[in-house]
PDB file of N, CA and C in Angstrom:
ATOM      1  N   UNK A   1       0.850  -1.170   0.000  1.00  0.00           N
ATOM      2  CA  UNK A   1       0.000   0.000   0.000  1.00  0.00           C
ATOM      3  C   UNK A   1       0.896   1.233   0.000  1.00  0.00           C
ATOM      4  N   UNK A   2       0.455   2.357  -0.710  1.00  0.00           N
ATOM      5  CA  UNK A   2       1.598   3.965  -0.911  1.00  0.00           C
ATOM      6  C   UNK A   2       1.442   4.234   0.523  1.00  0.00           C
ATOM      7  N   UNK A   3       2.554   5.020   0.555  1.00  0.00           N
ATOM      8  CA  UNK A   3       2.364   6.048   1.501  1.00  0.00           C
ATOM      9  C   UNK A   3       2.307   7.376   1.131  1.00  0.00           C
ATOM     10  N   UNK A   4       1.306   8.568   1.842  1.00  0.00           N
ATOM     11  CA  UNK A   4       1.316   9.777   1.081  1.00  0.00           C
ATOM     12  C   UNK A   4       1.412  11.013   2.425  1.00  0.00           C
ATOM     13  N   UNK A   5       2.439  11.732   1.931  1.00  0.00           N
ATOM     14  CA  UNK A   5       2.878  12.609   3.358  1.00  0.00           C
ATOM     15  C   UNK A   5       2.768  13.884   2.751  1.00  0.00           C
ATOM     16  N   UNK A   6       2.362  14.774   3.178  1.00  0.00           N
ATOM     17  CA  UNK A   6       1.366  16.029   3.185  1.00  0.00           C
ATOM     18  C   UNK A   6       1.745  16.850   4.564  1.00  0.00           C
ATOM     19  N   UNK A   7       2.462  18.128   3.394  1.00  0.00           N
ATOM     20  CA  UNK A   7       2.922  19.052   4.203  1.00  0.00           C
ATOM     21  C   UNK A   7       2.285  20.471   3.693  1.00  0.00           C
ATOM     22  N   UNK A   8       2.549  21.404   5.000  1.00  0.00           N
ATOM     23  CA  UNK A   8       1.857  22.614   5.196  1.00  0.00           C
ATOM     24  C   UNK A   8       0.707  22.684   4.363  1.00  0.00           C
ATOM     25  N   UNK A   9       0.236  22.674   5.388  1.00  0.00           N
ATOM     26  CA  UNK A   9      -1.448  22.366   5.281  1.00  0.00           C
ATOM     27  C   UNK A   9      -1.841  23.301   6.507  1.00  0.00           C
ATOM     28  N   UNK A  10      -2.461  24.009   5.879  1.00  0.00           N
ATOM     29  CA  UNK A  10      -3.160  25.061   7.187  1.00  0.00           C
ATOM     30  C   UNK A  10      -3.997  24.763   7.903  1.00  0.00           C
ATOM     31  N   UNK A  11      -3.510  25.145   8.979  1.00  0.00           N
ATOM     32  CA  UNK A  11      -4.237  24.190  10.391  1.00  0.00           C
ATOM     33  C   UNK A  11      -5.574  24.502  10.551  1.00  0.00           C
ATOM     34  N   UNK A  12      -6.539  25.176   9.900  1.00  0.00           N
ATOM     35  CA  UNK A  12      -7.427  25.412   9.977  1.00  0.00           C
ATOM     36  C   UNK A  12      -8.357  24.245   9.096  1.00  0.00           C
ATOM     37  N   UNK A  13      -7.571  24.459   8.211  1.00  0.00           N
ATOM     38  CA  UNK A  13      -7.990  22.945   6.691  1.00  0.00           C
ATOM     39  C   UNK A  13      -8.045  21.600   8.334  1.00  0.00           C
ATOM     40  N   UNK A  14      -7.137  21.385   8.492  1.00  0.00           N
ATOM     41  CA  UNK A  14      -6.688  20.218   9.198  1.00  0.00           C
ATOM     42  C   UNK A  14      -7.981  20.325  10.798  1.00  0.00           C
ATOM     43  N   UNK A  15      -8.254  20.869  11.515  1.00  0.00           N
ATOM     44  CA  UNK A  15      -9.327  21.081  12.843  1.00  0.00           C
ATOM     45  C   UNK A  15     -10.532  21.091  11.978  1.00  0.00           C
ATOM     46  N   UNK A  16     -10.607  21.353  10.521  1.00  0.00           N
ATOM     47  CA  UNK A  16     -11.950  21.192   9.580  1.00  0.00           C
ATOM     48  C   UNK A  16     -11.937  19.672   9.558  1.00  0.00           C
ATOM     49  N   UNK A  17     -11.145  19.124   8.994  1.00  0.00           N
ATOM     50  CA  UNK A  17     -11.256  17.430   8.985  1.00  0.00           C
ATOM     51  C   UNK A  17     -11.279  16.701  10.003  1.00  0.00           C
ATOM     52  N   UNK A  18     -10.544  17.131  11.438  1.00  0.00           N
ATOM     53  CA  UNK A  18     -10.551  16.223  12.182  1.00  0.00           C
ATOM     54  C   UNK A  18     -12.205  16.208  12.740  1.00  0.00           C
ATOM     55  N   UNK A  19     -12.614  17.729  12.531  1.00  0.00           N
ATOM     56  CA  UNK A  19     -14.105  17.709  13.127  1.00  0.00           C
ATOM     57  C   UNK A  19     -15.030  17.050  11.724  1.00  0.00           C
ATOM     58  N   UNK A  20     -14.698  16.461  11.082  1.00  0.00           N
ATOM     59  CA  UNK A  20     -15.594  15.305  10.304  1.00  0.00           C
ATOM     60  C   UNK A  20     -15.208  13.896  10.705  1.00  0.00           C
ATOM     61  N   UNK A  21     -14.151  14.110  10.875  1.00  0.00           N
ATOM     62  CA  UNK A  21     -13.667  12.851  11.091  1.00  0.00           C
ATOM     63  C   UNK A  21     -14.981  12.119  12.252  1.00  0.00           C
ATOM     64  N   UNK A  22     -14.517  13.072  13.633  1.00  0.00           N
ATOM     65  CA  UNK A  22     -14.919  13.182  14.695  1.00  0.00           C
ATOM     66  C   UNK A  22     -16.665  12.805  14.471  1.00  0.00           C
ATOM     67  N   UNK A  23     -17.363  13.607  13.050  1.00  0.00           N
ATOM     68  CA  UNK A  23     -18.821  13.673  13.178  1.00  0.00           C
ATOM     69  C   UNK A  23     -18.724  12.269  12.639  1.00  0.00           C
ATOM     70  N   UNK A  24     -18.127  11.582  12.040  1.00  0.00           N
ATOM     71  CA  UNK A  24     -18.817  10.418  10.836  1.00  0.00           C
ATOM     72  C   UNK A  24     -18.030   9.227  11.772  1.00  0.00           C
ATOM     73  N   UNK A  25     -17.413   9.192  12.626  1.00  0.00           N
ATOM     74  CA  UNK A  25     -16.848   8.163  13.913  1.00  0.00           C
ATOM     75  C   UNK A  25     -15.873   7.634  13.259  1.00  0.00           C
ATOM     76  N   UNK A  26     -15.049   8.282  12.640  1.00  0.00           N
ATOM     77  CA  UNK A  26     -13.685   7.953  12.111  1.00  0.00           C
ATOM     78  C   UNK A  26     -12.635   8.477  12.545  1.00  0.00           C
ATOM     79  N   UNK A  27     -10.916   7.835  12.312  1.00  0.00           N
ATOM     80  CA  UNK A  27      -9.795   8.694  12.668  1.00  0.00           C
ATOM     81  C   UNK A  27      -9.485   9.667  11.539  1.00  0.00           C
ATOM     82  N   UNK A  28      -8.543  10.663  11.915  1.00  0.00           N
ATOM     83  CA  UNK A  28      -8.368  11.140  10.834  1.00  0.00           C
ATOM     84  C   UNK A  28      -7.565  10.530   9.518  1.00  0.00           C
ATOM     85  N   UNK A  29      -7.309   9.518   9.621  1.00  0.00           N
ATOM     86  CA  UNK A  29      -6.742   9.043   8.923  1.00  0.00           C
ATOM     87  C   UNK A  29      -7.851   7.896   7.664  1.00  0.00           C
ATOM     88  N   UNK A  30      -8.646   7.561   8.460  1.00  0.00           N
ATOM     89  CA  UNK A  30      -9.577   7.214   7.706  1.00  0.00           C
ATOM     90  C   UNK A  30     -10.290   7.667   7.379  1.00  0.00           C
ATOM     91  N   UNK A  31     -10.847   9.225   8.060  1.00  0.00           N
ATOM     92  CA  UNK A  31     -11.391  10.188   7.229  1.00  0.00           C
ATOM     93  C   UNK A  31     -11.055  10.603   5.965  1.00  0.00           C
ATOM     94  N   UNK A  32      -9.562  11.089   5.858  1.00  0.00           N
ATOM     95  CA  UNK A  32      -8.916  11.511   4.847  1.00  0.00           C
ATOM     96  C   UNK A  32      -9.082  10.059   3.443  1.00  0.00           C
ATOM     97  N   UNK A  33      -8.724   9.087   3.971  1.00  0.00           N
ATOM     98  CA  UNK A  33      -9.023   7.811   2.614  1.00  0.00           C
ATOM     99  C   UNK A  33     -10.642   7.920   2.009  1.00  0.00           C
ATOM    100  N   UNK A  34     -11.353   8.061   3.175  1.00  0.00           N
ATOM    101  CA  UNK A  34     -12.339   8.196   2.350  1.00  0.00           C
ATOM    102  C   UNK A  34     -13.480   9.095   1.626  1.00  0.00           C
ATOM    103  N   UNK A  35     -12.371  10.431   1.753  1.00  0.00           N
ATOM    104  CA  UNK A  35     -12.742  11.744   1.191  1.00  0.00           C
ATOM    105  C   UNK A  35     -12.186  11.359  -0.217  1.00  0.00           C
ATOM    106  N   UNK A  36     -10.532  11.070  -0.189  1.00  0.00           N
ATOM    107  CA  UNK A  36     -10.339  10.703  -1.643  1.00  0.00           C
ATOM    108  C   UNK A  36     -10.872   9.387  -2.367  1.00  0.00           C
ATOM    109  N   UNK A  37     -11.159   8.707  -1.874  1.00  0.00           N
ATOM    110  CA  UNK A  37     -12.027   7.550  -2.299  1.00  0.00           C
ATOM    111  C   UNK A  37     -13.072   7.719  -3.027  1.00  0.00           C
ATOM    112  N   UNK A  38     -13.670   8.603  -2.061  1.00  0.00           N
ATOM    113  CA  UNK A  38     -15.128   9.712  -2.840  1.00  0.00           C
ATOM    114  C   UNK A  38     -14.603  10.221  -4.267  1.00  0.00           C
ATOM    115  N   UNK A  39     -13.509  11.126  -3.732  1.00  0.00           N
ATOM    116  CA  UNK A  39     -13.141  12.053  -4.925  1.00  0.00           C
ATOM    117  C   UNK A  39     -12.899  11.075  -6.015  1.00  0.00           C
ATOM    118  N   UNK A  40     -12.561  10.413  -6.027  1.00  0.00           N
ATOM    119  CA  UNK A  40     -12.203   9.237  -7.719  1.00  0.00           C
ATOM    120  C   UNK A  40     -12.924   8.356  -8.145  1.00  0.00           C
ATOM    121  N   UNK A  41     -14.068   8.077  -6.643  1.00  0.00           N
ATOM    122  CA  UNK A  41     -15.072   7.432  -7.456  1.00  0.00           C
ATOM    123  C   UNK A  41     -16.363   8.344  -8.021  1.00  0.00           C
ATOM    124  N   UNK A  42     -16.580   9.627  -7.661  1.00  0.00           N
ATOM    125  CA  UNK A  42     -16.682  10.952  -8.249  1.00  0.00           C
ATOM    126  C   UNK A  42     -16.539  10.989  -9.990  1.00  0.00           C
ATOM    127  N   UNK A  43     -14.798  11.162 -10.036  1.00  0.00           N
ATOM    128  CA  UNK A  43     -14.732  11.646 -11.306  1.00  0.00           C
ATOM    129  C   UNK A  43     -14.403  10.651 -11.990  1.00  0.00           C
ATOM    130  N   UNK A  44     -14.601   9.422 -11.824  1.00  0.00           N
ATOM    131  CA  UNK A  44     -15.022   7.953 -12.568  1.00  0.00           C
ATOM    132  C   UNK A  44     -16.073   7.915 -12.903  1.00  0.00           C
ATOM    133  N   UNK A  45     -17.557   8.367 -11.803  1.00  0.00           N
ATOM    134  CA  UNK A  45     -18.997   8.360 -12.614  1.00  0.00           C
ATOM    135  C   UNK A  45     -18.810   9.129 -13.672  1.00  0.00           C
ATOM    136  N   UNK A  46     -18.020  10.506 -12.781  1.00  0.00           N
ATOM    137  CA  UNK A  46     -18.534  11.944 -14.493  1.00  0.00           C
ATOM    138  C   UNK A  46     -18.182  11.178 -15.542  1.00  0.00           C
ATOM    139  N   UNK A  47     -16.925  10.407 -15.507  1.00  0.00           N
ATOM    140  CA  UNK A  47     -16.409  10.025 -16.809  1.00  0.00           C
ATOM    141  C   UNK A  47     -17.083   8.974 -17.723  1.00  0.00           C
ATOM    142  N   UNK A  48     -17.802   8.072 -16.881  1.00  0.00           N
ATOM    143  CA  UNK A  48     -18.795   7.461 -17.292  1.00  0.00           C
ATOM    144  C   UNK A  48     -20.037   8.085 -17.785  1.00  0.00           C
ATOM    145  N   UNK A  49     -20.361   8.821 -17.460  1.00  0.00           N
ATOM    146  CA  UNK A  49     -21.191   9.955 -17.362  1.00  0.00           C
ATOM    147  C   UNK A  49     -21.500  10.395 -18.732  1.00  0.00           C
ATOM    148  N   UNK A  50     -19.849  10.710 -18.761  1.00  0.00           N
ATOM    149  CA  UNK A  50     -19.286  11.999 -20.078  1.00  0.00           C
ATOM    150  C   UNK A  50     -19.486  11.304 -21.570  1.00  0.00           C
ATOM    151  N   UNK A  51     -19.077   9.948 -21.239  1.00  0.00           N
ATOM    152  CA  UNK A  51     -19.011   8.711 -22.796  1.00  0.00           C
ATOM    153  C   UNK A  51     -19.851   8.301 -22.830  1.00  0.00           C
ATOM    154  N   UNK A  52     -21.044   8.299 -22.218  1.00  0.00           N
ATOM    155  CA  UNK A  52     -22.565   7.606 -22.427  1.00  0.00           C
ATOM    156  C   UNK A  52     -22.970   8.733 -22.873  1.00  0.00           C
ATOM    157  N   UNK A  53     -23.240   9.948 -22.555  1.00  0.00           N
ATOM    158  CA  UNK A  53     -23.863  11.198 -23.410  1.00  0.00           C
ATOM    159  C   UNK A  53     -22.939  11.452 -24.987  1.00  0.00           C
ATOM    160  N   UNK A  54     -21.805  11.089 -25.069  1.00  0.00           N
ATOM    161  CA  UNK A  54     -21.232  11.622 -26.019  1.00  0.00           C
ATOM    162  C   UNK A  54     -21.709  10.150 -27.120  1.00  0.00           C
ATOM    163  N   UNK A  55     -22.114   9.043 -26.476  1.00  0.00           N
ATOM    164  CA  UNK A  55     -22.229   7.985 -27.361  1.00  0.00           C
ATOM    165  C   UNK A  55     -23.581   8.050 -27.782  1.00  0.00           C
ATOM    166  N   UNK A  56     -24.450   8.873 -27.197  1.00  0.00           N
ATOM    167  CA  UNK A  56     -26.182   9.092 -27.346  1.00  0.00           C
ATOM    168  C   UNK A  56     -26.194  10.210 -28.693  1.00  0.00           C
ATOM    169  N   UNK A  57     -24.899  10.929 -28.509  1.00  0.00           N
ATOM    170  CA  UNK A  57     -24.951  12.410 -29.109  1.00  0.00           C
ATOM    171  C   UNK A  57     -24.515  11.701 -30.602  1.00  0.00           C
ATOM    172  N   UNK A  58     -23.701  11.045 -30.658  1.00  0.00           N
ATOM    173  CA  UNK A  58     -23.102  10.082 -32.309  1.00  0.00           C
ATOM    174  C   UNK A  58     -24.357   9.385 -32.655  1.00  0.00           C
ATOM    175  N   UNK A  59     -24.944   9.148 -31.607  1.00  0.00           N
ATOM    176  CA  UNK A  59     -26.062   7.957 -31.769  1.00  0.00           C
ATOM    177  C   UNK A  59     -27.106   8.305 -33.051  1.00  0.00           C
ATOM    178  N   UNK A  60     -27.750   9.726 -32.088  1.00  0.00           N
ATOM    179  CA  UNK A  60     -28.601  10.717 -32.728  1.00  0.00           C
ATOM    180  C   UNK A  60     -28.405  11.353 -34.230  1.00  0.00           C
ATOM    181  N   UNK A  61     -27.408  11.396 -34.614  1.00  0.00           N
ATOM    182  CA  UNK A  61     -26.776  12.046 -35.780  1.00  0.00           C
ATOM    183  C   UNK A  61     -25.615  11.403 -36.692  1.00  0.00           C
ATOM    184  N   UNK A  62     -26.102   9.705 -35.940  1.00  0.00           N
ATOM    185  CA  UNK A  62     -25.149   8.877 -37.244  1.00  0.00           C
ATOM    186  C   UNK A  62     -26.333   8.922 -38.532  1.00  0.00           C
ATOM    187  N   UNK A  63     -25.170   8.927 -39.183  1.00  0.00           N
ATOM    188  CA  UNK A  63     -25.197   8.524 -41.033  1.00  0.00           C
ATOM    189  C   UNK A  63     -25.688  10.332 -41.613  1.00  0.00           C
ATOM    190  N   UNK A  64     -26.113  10.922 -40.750  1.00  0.00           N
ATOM    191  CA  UNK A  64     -26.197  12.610 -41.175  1.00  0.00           C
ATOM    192  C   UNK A  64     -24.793  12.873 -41.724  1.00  0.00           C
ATOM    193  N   UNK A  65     -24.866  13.806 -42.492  1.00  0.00           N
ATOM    194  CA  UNK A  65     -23.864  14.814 -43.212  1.00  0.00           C
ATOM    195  C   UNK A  65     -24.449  16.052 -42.645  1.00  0.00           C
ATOM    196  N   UNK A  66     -23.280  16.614 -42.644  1.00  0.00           N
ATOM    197  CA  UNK A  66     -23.187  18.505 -42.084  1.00  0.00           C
ATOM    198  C   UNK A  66     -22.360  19.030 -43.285  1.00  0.00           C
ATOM    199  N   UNK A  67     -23.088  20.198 -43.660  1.00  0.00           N
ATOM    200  CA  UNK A  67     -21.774  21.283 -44.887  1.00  0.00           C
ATOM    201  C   UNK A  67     -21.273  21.754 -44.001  1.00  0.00           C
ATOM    202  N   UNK A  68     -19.763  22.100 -44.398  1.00  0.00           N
ATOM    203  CA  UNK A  68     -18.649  22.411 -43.800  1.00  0.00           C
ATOM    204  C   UNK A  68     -18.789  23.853 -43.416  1.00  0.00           C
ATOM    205  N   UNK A  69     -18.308  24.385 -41.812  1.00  0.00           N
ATOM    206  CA  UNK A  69     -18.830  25.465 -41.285  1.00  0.00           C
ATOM    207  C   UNK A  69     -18.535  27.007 -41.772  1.00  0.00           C
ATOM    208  N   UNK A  70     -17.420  26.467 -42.959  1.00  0.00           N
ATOM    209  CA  UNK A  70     -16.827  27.812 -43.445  1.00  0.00           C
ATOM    210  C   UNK A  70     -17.417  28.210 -44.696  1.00  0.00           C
ATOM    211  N   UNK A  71     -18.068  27.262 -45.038  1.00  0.00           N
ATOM    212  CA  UNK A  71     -18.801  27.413 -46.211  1.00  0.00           C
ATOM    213  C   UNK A  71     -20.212  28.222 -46.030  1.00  0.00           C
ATOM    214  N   UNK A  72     -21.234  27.445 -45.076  1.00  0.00           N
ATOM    215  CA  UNK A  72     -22.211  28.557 -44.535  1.00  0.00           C
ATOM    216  C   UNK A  72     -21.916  29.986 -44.107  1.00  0.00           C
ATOM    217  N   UNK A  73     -20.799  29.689 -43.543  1.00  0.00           N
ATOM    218  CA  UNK A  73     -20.052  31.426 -43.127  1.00  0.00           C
ATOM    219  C   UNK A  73     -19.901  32.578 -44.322  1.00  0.00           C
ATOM    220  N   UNK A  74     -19.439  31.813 -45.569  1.00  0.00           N
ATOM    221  CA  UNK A  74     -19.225  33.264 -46.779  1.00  0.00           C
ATOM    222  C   UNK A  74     -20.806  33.089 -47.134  1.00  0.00           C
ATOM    223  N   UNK A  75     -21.470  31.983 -47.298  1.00  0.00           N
ATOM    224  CA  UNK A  75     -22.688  32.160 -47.771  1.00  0.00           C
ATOM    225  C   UNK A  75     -23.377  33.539 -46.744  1.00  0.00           C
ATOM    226  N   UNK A  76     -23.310  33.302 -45.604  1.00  0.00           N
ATOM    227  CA  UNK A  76     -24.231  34.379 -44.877  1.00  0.00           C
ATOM    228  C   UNK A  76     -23.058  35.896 -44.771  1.00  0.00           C
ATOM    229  N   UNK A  77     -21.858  35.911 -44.712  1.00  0.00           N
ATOM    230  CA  UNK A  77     -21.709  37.062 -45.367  1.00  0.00           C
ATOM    231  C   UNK A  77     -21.944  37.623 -46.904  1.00  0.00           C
ATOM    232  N   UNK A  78     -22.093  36.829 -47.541  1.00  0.00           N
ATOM    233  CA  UNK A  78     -22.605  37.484 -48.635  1.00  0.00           C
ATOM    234  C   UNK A  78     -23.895  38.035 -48.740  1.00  0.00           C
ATOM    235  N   UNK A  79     -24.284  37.927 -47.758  1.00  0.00           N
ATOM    236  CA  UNK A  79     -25.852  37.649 -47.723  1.00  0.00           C
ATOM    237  C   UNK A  79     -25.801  39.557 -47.681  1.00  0.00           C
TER     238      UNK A  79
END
C-alpha cells in the first residue's frame, strides 16, 4: 500500500477534517481515505457519465452529413 505525506497544510484545513472525522466516527486518517475515495469514485462516474452522453450524441446524428462550417459562413456574409 503507498504512503502519502502532506505538508503545510493550514491548520485550519486540518481542525476542519478532524471535526468530520470526529462527526462520521472515524480517525483522521480514515477520514482523509475516504474523502479521496469519494473524490475518484466521483470523477469515474462523471467520466462514465461523459461517454454515455457523447455515445447518445453520435447515436442521434449517425449517417447525417453537415456542410462544412466555413462554407455557410461566406454564404451568410454574402448575404
Amino acid at each position: 500500500m503507498a504512503k502519502i505525506v502532506l505538508e503545510n497544510i493550514d491548520s485550519n484545513v486540518i481542525e476542519k477534517l478532524e471535526e468530520l472525522a470526529i462527526q462520521h466516527g472515524r480517525s483522521l486518517q480514515e477520514e482523509l481515505k475516504h474523502i479521496l475515495e469519494q473524490a475518484t469514485q466521483t470523477e469515474i462516474s462523471n467520466i462514465v457519465d461523459y461517454k454515455e452522453t457523447v455515445m447518445q450524441v453520435q447515436e442521434m446524428f449517425a449517417g447525417r452529413t453537415f456542410r462544412d462550417s466555413a462554407e455557410l459562413l461566406r454564404e451568410d456574409r454574402e448575404r
